[in-house]
Protein backbone atom coordinates (compact mmCIF):
# COMPACT_ATOMS: atom_id res chain seq x y z
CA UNK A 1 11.36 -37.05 5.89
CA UNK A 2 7.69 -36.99 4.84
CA UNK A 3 5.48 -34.11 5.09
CA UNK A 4 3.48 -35.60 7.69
CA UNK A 5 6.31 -36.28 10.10
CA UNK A 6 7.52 -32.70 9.51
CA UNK A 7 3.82 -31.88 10.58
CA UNK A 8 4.06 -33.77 13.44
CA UNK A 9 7.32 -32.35 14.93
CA UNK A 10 6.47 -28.49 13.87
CA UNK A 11 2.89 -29.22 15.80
CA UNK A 12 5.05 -30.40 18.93
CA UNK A 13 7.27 -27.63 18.63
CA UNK A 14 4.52 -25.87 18.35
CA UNK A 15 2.94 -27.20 21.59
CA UNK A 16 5.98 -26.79 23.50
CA UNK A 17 6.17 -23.04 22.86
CA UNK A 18 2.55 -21.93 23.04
CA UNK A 19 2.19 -22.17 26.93
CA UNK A 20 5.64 -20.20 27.42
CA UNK A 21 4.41 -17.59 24.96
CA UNK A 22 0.99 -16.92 26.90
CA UNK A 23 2.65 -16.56 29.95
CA UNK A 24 5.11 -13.69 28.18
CA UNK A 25 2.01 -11.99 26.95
CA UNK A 26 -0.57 -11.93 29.36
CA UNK A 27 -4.14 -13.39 29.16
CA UNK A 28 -5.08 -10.06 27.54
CA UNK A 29 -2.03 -10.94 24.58
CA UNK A 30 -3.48 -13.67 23.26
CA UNK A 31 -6.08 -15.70 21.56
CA UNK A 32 -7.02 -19.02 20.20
CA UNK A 33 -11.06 -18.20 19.74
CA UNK A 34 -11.74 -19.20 16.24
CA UNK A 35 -14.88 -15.78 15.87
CA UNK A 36 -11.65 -13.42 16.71
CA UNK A 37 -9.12 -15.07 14.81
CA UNK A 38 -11.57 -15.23 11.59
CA UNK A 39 -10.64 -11.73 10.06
CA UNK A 40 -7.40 -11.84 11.19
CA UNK A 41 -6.71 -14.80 8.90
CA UNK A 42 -8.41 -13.99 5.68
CA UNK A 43 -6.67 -11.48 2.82
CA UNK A 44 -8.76 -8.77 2.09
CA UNK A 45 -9.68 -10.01 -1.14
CA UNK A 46 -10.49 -13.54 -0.07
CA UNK A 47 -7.46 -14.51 -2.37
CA UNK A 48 -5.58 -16.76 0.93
CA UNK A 49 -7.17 -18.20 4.22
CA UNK A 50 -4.78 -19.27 6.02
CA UNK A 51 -4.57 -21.28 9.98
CA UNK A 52 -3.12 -20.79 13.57
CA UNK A 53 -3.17 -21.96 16.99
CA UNK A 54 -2.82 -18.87 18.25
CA UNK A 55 -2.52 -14.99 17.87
CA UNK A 56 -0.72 -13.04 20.36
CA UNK A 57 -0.40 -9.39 20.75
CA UNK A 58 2.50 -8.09 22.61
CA UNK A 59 1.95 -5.04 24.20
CA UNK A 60 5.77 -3.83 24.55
CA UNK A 61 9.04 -4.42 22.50
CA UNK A 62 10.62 -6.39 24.85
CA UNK A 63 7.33 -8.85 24.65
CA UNK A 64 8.18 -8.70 20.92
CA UNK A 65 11.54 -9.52 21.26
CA UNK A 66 10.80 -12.42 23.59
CA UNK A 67 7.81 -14.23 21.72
CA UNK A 68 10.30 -14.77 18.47
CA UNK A 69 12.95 -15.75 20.77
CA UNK A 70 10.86 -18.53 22.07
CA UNK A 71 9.56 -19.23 18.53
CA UNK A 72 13.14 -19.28 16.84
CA UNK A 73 14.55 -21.94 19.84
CA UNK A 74 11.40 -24.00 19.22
CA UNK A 75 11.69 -23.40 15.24
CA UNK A 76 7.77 -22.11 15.34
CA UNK A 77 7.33 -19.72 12.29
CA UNK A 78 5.96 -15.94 12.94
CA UNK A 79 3.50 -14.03 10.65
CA UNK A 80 3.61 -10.34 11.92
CA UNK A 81 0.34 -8.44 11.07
CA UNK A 82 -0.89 -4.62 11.41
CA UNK A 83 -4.35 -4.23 10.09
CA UNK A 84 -4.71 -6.65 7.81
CA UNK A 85 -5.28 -4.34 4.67
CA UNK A 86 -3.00 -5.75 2.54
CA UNK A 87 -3.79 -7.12 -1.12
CA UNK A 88 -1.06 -9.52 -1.81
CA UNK A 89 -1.39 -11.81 1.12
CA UNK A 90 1.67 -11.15 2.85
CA UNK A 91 0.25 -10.72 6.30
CA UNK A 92 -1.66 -13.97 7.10
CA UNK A 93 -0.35 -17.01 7.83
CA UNK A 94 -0.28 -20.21 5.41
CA UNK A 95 -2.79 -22.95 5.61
CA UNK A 96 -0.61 -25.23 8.22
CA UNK A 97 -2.18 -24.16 11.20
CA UNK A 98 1.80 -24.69 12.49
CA UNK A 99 2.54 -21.02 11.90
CA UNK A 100 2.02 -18.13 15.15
CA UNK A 101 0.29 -14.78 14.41
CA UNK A 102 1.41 -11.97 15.71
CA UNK A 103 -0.50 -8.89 15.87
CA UNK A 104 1.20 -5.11 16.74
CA UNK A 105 -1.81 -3.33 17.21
CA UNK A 106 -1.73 -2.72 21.04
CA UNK A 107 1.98 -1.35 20.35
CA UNK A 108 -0.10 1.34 19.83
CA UNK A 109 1.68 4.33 21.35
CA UNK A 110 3.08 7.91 20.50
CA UNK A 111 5.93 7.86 22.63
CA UNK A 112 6.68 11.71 21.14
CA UNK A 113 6.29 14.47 19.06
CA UNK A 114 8.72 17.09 18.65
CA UNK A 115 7.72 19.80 16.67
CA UNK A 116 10.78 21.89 16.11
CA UNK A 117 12.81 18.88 14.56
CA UNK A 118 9.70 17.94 12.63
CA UNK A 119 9.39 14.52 14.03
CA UNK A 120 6.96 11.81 15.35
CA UNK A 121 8.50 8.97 17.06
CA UNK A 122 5.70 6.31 16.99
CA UNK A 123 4.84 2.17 17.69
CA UNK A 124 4.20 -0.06 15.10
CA UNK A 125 0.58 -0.42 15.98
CA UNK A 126 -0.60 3.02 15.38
CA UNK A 127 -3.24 3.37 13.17
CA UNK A 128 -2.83 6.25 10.22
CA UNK A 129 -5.07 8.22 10.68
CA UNK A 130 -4.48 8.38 14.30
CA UNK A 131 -0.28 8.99 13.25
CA UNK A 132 -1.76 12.11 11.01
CA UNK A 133 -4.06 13.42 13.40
CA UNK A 134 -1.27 13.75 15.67
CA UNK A 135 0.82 15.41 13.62
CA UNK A 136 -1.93 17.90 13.07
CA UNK A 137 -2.51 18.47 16.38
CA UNK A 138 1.49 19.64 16.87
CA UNK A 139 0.57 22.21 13.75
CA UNK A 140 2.09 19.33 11.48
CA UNK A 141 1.79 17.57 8.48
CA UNK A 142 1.98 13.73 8.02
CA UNK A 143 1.68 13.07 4.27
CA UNK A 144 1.65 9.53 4.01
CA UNK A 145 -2.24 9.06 3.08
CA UNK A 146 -4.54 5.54 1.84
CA UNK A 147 -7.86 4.82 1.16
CA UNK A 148 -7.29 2.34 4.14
CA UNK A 149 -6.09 4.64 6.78
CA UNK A 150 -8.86 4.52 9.14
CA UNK A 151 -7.38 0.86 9.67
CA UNK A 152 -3.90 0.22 8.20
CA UNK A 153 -1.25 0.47 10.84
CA UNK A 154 1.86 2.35 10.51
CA UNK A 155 4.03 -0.75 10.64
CA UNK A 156 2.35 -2.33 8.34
CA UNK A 157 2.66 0.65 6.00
CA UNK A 158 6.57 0.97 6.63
CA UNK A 159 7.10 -2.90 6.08
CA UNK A 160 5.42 -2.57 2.26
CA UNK A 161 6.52 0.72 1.43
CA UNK A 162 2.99 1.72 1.10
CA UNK A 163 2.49 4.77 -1.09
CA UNK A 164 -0.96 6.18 -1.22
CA UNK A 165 -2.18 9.62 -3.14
CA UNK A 166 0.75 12.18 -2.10
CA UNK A 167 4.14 10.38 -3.57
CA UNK A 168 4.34 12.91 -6.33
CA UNK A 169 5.56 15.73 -3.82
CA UNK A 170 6.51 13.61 -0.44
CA UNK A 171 7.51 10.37 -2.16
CA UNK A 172 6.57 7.14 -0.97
CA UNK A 173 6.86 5.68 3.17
CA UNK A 174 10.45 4.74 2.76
CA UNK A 175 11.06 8.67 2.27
CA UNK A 176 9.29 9.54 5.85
CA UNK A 177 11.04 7.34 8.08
CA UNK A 178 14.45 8.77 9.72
CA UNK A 179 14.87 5.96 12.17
CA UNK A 180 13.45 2.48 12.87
CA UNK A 181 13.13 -0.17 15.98
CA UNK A 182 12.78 -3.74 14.41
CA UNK A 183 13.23 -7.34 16.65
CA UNK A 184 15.25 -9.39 14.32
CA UNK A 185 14.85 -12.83 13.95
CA UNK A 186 16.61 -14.04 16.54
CA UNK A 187 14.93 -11.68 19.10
CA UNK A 188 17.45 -9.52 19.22
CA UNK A 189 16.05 -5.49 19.10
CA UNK A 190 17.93 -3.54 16.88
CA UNK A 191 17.00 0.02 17.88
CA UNK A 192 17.89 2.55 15.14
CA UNK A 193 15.57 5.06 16.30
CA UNK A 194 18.02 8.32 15.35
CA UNK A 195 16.36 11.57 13.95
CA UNK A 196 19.38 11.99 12.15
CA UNK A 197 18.71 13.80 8.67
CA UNK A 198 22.38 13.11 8.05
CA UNK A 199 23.73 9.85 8.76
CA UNK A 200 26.73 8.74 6.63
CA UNK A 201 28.42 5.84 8.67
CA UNK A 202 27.72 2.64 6.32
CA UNK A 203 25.04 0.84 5.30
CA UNK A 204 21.55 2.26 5.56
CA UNK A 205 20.14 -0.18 7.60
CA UNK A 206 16.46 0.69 7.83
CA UNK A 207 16.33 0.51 4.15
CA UNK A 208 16.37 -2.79 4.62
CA UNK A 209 13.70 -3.43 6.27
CA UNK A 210 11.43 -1.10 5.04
CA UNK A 211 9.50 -2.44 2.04
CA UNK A 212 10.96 -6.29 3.15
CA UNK A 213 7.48 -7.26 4.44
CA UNK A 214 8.21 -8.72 7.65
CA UNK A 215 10.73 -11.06 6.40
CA UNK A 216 13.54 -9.75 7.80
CA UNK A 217 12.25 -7.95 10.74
CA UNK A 218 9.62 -7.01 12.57
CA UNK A 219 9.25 -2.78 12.89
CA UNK A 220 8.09 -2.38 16.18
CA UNK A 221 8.66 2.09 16.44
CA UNK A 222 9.33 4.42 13.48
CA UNK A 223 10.73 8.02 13.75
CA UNK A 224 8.51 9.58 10.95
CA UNK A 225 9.46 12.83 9.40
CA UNK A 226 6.72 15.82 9.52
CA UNK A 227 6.54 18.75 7.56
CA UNK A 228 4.41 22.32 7.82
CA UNK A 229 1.07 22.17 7.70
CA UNK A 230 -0.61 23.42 4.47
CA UNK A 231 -2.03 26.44 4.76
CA UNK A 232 -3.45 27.15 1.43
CA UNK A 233 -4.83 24.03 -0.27
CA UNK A 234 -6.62 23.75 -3.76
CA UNK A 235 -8.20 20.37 -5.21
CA UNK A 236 -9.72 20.10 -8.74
CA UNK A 237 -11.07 17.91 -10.73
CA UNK A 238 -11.08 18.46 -14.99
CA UNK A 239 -11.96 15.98 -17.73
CA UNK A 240 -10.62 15.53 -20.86
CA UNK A 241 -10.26 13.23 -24.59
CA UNK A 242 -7.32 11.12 -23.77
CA UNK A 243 -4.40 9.90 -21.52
CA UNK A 244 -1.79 12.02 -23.08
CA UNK A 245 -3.69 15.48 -22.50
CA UNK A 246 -3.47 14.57 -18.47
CA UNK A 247 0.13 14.53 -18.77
CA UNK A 248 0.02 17.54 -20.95
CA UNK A 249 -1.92 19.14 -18.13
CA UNK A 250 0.61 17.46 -15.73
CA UNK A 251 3.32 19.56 -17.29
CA UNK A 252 1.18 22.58 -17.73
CA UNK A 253 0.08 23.07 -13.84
CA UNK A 254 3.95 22.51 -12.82
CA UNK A 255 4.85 24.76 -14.91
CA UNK A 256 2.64 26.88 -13.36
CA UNK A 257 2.76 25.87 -9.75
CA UNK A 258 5.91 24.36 -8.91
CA UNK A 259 6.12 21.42 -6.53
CA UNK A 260 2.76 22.39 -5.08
CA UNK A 261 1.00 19.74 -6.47
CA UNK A 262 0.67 16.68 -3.93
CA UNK A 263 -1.85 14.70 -5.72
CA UNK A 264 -2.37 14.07 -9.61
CA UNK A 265 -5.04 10.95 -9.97
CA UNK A 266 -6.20 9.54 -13.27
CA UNK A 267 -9.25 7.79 -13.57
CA UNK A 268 -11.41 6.83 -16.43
CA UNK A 269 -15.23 7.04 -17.16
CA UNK A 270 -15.99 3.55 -16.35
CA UNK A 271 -14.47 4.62 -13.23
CA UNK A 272 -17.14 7.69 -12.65
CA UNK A 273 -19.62 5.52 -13.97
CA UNK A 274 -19.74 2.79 -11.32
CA UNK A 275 -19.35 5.39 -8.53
CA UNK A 276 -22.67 7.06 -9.76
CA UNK A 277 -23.81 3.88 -9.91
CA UNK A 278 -23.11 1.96 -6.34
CA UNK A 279 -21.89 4.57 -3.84
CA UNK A 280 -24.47 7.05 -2.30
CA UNK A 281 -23.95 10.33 -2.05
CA UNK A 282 -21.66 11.17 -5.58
CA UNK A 283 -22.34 12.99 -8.34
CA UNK A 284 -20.38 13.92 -11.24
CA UNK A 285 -18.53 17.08 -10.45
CA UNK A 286 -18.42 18.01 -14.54
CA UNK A 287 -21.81 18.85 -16.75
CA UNK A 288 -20.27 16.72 -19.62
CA UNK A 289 -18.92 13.50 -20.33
CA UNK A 290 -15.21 12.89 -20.70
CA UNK A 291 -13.41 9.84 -21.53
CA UNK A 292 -10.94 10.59 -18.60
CA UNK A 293 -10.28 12.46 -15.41
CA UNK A 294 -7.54 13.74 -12.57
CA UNK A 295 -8.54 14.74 -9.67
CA UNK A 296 -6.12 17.62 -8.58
CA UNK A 297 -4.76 18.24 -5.08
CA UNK A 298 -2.08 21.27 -4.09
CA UNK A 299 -0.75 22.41 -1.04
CA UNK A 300 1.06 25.21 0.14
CA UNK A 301 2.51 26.33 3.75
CA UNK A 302 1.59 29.76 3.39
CA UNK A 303 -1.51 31.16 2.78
CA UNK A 304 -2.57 33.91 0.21
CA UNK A 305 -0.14 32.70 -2.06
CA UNK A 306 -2.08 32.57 -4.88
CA UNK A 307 -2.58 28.87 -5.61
CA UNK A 308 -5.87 28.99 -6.94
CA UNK A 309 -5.34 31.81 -8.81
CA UNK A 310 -2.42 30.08 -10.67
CA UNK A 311 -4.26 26.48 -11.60
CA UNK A 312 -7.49 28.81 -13.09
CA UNK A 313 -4.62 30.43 -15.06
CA UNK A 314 -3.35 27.04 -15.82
CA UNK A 315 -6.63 25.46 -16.46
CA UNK A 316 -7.58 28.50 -18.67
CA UNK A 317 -4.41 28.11 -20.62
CA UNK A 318 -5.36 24.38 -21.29
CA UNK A 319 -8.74 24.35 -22.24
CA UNK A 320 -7.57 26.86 -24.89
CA UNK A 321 -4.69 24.57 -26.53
CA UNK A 322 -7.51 21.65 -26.33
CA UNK A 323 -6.22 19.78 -23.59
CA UNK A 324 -8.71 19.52 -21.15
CA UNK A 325 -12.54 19.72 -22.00
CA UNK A 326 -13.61 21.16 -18.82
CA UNK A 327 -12.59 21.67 -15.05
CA UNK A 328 -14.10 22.41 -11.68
CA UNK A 329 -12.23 23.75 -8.78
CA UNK A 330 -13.56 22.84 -5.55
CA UNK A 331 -15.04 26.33 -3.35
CA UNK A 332 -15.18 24.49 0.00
CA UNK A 333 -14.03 21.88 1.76
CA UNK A 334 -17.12 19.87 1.34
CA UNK A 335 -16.91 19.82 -2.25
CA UNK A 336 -12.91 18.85 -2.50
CA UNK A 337 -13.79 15.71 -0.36
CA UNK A 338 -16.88 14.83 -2.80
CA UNK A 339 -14.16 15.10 -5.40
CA UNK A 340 -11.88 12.96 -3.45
CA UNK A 341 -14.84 10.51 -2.69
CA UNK A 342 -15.61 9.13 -6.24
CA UNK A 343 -11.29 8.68 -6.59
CA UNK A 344 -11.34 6.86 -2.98
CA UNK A 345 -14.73 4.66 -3.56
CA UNK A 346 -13.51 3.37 -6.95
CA UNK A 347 -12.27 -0.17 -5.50
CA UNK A 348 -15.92 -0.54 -3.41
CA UNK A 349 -17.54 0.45 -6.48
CA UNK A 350 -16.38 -2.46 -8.31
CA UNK A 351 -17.25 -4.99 -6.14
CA UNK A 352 -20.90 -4.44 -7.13
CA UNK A 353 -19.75 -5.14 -10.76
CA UNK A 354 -18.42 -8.81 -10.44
CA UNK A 355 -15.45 -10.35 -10.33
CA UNK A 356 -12.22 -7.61 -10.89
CA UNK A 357 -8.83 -9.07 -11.93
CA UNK A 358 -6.39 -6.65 -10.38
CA UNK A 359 -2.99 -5.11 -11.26
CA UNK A 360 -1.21 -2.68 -9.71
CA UNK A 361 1.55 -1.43 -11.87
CA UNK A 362 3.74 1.16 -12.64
CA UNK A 363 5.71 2.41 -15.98
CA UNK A 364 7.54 5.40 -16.91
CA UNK A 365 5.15 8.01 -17.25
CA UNK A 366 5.73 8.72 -20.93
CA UNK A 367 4.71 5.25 -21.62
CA UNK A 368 1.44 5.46 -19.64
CA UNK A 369 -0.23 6.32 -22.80
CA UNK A 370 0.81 3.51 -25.02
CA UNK A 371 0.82 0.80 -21.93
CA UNK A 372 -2.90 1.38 -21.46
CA UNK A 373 -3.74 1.32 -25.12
CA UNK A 374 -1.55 -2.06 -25.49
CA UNK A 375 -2.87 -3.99 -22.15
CA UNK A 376 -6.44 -3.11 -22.59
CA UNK A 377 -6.35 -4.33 -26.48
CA UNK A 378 -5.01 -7.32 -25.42
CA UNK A 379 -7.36 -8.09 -22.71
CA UNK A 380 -10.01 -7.27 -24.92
CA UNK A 381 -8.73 -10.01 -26.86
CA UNK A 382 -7.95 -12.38 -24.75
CA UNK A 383 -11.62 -12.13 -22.79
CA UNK A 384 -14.05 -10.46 -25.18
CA UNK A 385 -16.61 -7.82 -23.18
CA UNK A 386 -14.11 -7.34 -20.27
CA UNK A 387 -14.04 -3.88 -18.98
CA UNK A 388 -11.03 -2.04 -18.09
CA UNK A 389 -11.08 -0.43 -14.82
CA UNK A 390 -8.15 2.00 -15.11
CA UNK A 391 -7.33 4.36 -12.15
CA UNK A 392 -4.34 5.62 -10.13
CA UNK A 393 -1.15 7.59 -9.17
CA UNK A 394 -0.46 9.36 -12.32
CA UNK A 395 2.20 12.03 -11.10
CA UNK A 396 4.61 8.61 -10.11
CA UNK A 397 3.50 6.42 -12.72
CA UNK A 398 1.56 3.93 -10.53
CA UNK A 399 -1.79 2.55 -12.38
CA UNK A 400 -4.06 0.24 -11.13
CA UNK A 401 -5.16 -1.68 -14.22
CA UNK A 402 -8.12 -3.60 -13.16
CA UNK A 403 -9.97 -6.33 -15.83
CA UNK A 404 -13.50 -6.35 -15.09
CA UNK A 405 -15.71 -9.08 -15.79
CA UNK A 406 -18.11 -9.00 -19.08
CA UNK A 407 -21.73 -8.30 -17.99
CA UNK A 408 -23.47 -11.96 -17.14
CA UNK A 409 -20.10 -13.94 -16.92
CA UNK A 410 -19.87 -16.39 -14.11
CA UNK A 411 -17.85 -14.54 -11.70
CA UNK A 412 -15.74 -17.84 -10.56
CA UNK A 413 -15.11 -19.19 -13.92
CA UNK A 414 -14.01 -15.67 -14.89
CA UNK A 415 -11.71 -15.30 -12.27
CA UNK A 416 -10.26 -18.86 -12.69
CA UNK A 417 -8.34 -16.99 -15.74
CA UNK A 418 -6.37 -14.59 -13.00
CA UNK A 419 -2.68 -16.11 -13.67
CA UNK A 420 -3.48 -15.74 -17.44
CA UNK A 421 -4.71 -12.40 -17.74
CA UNK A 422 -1.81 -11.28 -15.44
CA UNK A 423 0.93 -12.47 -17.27
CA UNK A 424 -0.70 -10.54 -20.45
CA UNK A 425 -0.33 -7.37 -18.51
CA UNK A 426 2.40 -7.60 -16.63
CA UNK A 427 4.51 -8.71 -19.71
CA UNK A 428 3.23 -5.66 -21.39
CA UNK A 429 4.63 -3.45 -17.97
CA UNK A 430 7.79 -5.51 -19.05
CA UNK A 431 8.46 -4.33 -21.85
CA UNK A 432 8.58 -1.08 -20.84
CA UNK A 433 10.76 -1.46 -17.82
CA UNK A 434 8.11 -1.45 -15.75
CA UNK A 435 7.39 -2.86 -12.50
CA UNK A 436 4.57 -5.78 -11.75
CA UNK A 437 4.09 -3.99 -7.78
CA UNK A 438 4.12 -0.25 -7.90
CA UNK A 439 3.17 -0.51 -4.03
CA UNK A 440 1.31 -3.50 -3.02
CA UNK A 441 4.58 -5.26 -2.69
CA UNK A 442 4.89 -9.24 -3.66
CA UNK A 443 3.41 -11.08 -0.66
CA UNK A 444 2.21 -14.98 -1.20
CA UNK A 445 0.21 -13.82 -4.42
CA UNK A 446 3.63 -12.11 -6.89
CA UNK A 447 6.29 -14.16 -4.88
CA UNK A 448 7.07 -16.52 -7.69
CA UNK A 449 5.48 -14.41 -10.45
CA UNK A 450 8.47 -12.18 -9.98
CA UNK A 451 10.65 -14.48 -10.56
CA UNK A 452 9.71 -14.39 -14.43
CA UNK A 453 10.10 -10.02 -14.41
CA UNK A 454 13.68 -10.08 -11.92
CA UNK A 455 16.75 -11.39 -13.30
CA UNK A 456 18.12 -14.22 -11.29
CA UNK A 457 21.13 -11.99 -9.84
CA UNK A 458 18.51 -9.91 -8.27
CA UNK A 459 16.62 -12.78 -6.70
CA UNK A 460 19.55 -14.30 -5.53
CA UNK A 461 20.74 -11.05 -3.57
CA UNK A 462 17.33 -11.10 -2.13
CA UNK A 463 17.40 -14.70 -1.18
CA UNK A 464 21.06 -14.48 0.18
CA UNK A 465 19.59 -11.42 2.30
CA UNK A 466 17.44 -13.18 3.77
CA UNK A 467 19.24 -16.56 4.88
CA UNK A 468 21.94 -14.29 6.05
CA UNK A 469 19.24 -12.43 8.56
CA UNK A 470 16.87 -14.96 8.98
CA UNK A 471 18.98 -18.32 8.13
CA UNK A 472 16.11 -20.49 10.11
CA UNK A 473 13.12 -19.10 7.58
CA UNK A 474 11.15 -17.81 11.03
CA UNK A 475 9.22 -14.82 9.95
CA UNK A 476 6.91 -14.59 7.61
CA UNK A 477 8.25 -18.05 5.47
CA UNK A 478 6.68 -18.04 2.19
CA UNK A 479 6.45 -14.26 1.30
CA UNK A 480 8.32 -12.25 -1.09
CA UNK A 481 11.39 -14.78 -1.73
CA UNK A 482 11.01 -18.84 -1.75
């Protein structure tokens, strides 16, 4: 059968399900206005635009549940979305116009809070921000925490396994869920929403679905685990020569303050340098230049531990031994957000600076040192005058290894070389065990690249997982597996 007949009977299909999944919605659950379905269908980067008839936006389960039931008898395929902030393309549709978008943000509820278990029992649809403000109002603590949070939705984060600035001490989202709702692809609602700490009767089913993108299932409600809220918290910022010396300093303020450290970012000077230069309002917290920087965050439930006392001890210690060159610790809370502003506006920052070919990997942190030296030689090499935008999660390993443009290069040509300058550096993560998606996940954009870094037996367990959950390819066809 040719690709135009297929067209032709997936745009009937199409037609024959549209009217019966307005009327499950509401006129308030859906849309087919081109102005509101613009941002909806563009990755944030402008990497994939994709088409569709229509976006609905259930405002229950049960509406969830019966918008893929229509679309799996009518064989209609269903791109799940939260806020769109995604950089690998995974939540907008293809370029068909055959395939239905479905949007969770007015499953939007906190159906409860309870404090003494330490747990938050939200919808898909919630935003972050909202999720952590909650918390704190129950004198909690959601850690889960993203430059995007005033917009990302908590099913969106659970679906990639988002990980964000606090992994080192909470670990990543798959570590704060206890208990999931997700409409399978058949429409069937599989609720798993248990508080359970301890659950050992077979397979860990949420697991599954957490991190799977929407492929498998769509989360519609979470139960999120909290934790006490800090009472005592202590951010700092310190510069010094090299990579190494930050892990030196890693060690040292462990050593010296146990698992109270929640944040440990690396960034370089290019880094400071096009902060100063594009976002209003910075400044450079140090007097002097230094070739690198972490910005420091710790936490602790009870207050007058100590804390501070014990990283100027640390920091003291280490500017002695030559590890770090200098250090500021924030005195109010104004100043630790400045500090957290130049880490956070880093990816606006470049924007100003032309085209930015982007990798977000991660390597076993002993190797950080001789990964960055490696990939950014052989950039250099490949593209003479690039600039290497390195930043990220050093306390799990996770760096964002961003190739700038050189100054004056055509910003389209340059970014016509994306495949090539990937596969430089993420056969370089390679050969360190490494991994190509430290938390982006693989989307549209690393769904065959993977293929090259996985051994087959691993892509064939994930493409037997899927056609045994989703045999008809009705969510989210296209991402993560073929």
């Amino acid at each position: 059968m040719s690709e135009q007949t297929n067209r032709k009977f997936a745009l009937q299909s199409l037609e024959r399900a549209v009217s019966r999944i307005t009327a499950v919605v509401g006129p308030k659950g859906w849309t087919d206005d081109p102005r509101v379905l613009a941002p909806h269908l563009e990755e944030r980067r402008g990497l994939f635009r994709g088409a569709t008839p229509l976006m609905v936006s259930p405002a229950s389960t049960g509406d969830v549940a019966e918008v893929v039931r229509i679309c799996a008898a009518a064989g209609v395929a269903v791109v799940p979305q939260g806020g769109n902030t995604g950089l690998c393309g995974g939540a907008v549709p293809d370029e068909s116009g055959v395939q239905i978008l479905l949007s969770l943000a007015r499953l939007n509820r906190i159906r409860e809070i309870d404090a003494a278990g330490d747990t938050m029992t939200v919808e898909a649809g919630c935003i972050l921000a909202d999720v952590q403000a909650a918390a704190a109002g129950a004198d909690r603590l959601f850690p889960l925490s993203l430059a995007a949070e005033g917009s990302c939705q908590i099913g969106g984060n659970l679906s990639t396994n988002a990980g964000g600035t606090a992994v080192l001490r909470y670990g990543n989202a798959r570590d704060l869920v206890l208990g999931l709702e997700v409409v399978l692809p058949d429409g069937q609602i599989w609720n798993g929403l248990r508080k359970l700490r301890k659950d050992n009767t077979g397979y860990d089913l949420k697991q599954m679905f957490i991190g799977s993108e929407g492929t498998l299932g769509i989360i519609t409600a979470a139960v999120l685990r909290l934790f006490p809220r800090p009472r005592s918290v202590v951010t700092a910022f310190a510069g010094m020569q090299d990579v190494a010396s930050a892990l030196e300093l890693l060690d040292r303020t462990r050593a010296a303050c146990g698992d109270a450290i929640t944040g440990f970012e690396l960034m370089s000077r290019i880094c400071l340098d096009f902060c100063l230069r594009h976002v209003p309002n910075t400044r450079d917290p140090l007097e002097e230049e230094h070739p690198w920087y972490v910005l420091i965050e710790l936490q602790s439930g009870v207050a007058g531990t100590g804390l501070k006392e014990a990283v100027e001890e640390a920091f003291a210690a280490a500017f002695e031994a030559g590890v770090i060159g200098d250090a500021a610790i924030a005195a109010s809370e104004a100043q630790a957000l400045a500090m957290w502003k130049l880490r956070e506006s880093i990816p606006e920052s470049e924007l100003h600076e032309g085209g930015s070919i982007k990798h977000d990997v991660s390597v076993p942190l002993p190797d950080i040192p001789a990964f960055l030296d490696r990939a950014e030689r052989a950039v250099e090499k490949a593209v003479p005058g690039v600039r290497v935008v390195a930043f990220g999660h050093l306390g799990d390993g996770n760096i964002h290894f961003n190739v700038g443009q050189p100054v004056g290069a055509d910003k389209e040509a340059y970014l016509g070389r994306w495949n090539c300058v990937n596969e430089i550096v993420h056969d370089i993560v390679a050969s360190f065990d490494g991994s190509i998606s430290a938390e982006h996940g693989l989307g549209r954009l690393k769904r065959d690249e993977i293929t090259r870094y996985k051994s087959a037996l691993e892509i064939d367990l994930m493409t037997k997982i899927k056609a045994a959950l989703d045999p008809d390819g009705i969510l989210n066809p296209g991402k993560v597996v073929q």
